[in-house]
PDB file of N, CA and C in Angstrom:
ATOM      1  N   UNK A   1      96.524   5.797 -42.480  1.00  0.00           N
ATOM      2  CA  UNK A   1      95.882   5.898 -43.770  1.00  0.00           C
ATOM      3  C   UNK A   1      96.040   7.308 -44.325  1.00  0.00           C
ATOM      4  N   UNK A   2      96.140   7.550 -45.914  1.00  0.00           N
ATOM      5  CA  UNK A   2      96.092   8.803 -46.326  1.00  0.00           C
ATOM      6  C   UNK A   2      95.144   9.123 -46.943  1.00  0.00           C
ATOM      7  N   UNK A   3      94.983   9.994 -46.736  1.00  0.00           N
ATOM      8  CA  UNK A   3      93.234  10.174 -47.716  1.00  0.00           C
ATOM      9  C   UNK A   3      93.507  11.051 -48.983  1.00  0.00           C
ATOM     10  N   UNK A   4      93.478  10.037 -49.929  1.00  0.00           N
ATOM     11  CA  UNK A   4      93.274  10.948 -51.289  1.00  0.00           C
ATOM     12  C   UNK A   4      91.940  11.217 -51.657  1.00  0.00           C
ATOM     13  N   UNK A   5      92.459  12.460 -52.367  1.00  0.00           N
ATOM     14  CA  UNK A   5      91.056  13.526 -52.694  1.00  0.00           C
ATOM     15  C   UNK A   5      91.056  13.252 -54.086  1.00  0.00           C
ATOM     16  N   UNK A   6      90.221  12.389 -55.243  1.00  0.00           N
ATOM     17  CA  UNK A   6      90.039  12.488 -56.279  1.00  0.00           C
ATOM     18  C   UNK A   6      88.818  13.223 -57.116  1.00  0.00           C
ATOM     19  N   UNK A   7      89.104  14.307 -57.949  1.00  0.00           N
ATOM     20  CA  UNK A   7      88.399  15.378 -58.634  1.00  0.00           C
ATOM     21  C   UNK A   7      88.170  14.584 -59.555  1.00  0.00           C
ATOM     22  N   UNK A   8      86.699  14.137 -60.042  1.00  0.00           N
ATOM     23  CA  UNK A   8      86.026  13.656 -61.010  1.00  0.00           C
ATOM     24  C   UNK A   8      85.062  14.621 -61.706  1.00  0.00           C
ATOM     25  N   UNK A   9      85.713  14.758 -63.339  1.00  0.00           N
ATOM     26  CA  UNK A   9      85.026  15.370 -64.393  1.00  0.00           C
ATOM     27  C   UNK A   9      83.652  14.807 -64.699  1.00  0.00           C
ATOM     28  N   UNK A  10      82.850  15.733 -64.418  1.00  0.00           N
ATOM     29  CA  UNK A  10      81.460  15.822 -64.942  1.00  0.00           C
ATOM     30  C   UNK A  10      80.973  15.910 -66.057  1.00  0.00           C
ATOM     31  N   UNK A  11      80.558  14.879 -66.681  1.00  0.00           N
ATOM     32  CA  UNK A  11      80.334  14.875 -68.274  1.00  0.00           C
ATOM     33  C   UNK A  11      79.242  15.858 -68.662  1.00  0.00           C
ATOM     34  N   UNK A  12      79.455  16.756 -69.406  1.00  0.00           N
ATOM     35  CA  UNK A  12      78.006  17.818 -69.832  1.00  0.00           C
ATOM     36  C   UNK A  12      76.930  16.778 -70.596  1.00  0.00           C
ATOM     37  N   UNK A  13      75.616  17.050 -69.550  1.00  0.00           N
ATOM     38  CA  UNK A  13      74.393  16.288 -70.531  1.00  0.00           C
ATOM     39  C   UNK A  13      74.210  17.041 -71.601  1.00  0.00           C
ATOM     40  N   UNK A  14      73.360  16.934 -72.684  1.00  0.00           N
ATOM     41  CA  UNK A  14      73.368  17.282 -74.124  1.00  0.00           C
ATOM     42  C   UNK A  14      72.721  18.715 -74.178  1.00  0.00           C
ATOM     43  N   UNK A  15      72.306  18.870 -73.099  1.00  0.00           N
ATOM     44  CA  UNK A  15      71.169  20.296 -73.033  1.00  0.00           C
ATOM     45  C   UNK A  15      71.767  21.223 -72.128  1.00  0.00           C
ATOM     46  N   UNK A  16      73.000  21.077 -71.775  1.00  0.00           N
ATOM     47  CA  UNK A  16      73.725  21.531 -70.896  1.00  0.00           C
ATOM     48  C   UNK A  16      75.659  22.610 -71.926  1.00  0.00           C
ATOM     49  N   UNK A  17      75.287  21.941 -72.927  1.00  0.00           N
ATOM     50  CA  UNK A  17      75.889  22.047 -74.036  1.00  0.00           C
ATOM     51  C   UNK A  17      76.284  23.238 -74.690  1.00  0.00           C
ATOM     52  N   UNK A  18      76.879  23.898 -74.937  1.00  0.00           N
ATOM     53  CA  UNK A  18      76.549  25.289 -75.473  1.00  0.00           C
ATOM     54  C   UNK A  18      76.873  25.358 -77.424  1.00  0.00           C
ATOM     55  N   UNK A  19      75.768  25.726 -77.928  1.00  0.00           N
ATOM     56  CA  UNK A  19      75.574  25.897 -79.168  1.00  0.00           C
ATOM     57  C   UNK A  19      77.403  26.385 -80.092  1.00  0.00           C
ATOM     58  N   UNK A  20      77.508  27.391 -79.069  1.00  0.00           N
ATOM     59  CA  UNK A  20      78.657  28.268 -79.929  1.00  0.00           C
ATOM     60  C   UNK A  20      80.187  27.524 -79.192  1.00  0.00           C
ATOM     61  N   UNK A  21      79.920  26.167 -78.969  1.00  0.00           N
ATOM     62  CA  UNK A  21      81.653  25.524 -78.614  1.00  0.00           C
ATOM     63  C   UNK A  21      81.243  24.348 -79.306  1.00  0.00           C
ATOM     64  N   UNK A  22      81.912  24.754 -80.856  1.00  0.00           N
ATOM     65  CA  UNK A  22      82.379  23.525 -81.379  1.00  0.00           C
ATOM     66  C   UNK A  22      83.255  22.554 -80.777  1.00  0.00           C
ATOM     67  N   UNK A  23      83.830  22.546 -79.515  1.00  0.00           N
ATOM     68  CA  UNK A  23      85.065  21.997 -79.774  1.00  0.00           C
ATOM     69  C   UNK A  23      84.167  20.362 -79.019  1.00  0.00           C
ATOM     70  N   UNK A  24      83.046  21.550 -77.955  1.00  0.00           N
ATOM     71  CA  UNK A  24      82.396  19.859 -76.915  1.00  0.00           C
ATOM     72  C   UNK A  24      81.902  19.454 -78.096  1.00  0.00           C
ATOM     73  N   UNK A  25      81.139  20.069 -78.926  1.00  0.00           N
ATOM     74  CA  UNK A  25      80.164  18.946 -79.929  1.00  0.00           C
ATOM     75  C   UNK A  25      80.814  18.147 -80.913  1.00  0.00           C
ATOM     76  N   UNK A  26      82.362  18.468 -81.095  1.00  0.00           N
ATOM     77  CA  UNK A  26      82.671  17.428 -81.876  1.00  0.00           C
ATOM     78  C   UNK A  26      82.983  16.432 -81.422  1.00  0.00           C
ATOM     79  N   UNK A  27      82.688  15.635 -80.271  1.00  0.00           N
ATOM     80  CA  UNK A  27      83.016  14.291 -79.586  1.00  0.00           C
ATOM     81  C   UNK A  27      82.041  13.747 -80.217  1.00  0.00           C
ATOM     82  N   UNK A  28      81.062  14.120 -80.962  1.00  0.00           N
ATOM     83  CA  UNK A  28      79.728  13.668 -81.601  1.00  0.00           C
ATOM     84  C   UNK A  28      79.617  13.540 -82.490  1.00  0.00           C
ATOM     85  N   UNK A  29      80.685  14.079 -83.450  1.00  0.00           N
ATOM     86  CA  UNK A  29      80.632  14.101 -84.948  1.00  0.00           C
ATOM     87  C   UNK A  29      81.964  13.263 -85.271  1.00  0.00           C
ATOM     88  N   UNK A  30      82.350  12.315 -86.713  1.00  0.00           N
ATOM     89  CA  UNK A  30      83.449  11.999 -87.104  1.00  0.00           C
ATOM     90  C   UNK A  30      84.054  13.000 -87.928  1.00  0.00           C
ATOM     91  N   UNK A  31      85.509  12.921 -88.411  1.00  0.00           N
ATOM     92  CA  UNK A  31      86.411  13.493 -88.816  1.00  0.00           C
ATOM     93  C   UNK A  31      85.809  14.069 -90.155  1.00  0.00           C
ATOM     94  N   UNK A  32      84.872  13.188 -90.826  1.00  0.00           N
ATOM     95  CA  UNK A  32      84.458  13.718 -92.173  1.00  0.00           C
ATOM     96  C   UNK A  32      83.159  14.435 -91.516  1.00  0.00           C
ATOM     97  N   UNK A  33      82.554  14.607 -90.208  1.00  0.00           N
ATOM     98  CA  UNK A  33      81.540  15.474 -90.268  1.00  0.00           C
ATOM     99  C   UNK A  33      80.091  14.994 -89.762  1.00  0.00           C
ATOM    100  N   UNK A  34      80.519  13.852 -90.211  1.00  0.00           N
ATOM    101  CA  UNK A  34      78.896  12.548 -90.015  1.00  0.00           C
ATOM    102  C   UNK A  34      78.325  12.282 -88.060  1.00  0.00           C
ATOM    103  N   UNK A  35      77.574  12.454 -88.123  1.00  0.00           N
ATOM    104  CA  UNK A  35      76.820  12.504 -86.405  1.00  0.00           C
ATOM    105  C   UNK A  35      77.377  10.983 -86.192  1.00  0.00           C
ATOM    106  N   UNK A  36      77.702  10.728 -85.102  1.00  0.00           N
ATOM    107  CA  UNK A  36      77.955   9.339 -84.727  1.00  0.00           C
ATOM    108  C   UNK A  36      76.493   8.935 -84.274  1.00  0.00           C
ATOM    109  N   UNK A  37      76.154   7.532 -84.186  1.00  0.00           N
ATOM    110  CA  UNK A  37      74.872   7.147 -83.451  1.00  0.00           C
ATOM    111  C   UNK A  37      75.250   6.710 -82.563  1.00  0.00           C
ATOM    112  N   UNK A  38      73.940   6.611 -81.791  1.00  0.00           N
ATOM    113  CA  UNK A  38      73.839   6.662 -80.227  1.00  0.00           C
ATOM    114  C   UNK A  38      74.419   5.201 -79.851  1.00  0.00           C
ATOM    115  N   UNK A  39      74.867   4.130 -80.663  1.00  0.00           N
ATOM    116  CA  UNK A  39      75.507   3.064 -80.059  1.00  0.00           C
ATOM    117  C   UNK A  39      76.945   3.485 -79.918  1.00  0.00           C
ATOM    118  N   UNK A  40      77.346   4.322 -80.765  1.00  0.00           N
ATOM    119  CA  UNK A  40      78.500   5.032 -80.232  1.00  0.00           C
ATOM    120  C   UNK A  40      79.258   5.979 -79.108  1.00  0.00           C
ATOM    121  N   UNK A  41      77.751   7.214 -78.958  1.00  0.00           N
ATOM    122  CA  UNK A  41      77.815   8.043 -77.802  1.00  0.00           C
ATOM    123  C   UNK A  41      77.633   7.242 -76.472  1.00  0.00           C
ATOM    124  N   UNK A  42      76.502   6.195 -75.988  1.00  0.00           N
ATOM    125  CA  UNK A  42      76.023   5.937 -75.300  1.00  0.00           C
ATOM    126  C   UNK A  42      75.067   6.432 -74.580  1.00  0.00           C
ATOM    127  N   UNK A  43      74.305   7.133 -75.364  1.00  0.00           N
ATOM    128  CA  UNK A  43      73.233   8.248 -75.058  1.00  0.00           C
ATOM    129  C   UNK A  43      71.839   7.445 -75.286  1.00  0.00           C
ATOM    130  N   UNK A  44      70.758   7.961 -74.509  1.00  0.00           N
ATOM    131  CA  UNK A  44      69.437   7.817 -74.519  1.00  0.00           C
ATOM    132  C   UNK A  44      69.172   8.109 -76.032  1.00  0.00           C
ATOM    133  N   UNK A  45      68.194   8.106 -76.343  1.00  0.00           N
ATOM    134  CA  UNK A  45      67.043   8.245 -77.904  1.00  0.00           C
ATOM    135  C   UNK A  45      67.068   9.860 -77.710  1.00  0.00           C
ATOM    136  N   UNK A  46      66.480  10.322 -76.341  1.00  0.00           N
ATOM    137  CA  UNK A  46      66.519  11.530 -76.368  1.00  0.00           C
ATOM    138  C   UNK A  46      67.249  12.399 -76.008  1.00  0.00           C
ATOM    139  N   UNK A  47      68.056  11.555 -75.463  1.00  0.00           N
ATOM    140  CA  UNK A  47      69.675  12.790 -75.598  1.00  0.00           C
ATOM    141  C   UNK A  47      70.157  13.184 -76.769  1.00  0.00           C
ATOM    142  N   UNK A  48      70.211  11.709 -77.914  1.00  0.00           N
ATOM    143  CA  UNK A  48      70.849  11.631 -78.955  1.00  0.00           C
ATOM    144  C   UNK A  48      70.261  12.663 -80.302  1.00  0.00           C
ATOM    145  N   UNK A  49      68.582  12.789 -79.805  1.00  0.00           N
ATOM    146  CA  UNK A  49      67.518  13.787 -80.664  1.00  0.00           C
ATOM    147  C   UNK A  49      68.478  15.404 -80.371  1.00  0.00           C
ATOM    148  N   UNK A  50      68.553  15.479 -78.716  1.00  0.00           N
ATOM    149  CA  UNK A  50      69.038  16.885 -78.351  1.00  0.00           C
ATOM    150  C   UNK A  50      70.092  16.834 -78.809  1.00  0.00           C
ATOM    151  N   UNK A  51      71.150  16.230 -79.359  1.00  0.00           N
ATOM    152  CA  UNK A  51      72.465  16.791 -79.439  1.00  0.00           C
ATOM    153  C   UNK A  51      72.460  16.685 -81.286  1.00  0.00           C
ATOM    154  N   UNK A  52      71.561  15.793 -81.967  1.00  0.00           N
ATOM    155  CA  UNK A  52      71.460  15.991 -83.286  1.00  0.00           C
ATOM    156  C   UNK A  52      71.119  17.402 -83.505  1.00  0.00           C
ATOM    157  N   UNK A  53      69.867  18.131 -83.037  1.00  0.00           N
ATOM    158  CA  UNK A  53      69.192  19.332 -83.262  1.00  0.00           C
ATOM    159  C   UNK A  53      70.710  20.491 -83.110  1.00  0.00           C
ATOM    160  N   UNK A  54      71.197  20.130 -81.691  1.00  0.00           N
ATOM    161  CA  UNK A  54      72.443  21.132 -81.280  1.00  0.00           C
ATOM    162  C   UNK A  54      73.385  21.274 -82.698  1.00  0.00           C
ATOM    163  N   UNK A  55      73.635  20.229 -83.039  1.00  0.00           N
ATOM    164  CA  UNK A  55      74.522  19.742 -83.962  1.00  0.00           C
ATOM    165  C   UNK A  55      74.138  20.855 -85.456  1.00  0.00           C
ATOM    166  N   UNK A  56      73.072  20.411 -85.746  1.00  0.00           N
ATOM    167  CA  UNK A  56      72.661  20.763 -86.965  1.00  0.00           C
ATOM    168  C   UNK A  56      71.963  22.276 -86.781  1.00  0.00           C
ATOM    169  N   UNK A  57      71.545  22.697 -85.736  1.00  0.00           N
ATOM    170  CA  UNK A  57      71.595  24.070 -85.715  1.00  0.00           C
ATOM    171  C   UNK A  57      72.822  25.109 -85.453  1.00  0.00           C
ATOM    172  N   UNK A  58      73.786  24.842 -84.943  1.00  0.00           N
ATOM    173  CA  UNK A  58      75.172  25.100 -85.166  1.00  0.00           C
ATOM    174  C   UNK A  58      75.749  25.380 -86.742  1.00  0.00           C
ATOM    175  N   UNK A  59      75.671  24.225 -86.938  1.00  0.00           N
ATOM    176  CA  UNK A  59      75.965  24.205 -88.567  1.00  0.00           C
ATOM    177  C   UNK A  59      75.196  25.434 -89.464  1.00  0.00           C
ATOM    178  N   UNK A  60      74.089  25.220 -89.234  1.00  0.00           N
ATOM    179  CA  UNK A  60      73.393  26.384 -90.081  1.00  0.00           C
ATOM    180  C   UNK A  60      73.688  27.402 -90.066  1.00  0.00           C
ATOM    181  N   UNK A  61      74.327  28.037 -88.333  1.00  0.00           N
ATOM    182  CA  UNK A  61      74.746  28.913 -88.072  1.00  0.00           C
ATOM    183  C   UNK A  61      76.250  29.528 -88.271  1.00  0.00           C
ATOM    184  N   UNK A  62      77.080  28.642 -89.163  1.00  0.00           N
ATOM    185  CA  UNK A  62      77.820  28.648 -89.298  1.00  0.00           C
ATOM    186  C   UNK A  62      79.448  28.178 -88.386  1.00  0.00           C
ATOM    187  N   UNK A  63      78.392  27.823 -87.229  1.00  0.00           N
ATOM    188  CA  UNK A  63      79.218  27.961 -85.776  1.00  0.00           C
ATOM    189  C   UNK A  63      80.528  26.364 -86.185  1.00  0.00           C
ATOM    190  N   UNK A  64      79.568  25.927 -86.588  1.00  0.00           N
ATOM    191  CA  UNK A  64      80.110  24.108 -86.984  1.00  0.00           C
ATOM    192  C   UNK A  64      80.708  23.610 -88.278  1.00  0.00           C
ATOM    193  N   UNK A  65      81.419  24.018 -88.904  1.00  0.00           N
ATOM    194  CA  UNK A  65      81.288  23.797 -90.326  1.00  0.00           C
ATOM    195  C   UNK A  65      81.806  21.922 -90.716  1.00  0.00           C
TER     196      UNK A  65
END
């Protein structure tokens, strides 16, 4: 037998996230900008609250445009 070693990517939970990398938070947003909903992400109610807030405080900050 050979033993393969498979490296599995760890999905970042929403609070785990960092404000100033647009690039993770746009898996969350569509092309025109619009938050996807949570039947889309597959996120809890309150994941989907934490990554709206992330989202839209970014933006303010200019970080997200």
């Amino acid at each position: 037998m050979s033993s393969t070693t498979e490296t599995k990517t760890r999905t970042l939970r929403p609070d785990e996230i960092p404000m100033t990398s647009p690039q993770l938070m746009s898996r969350y947003i569509t092309d025109t900008g619009k938050l996807l909903p949570k039947k889309y992400t597959f996120m809890s109610a309150k994941q989907q609250r934490k990554v709206t807030k992330k989202i839209k405080r970014a933006r303010n900050m200019l970080v997200m445009l």
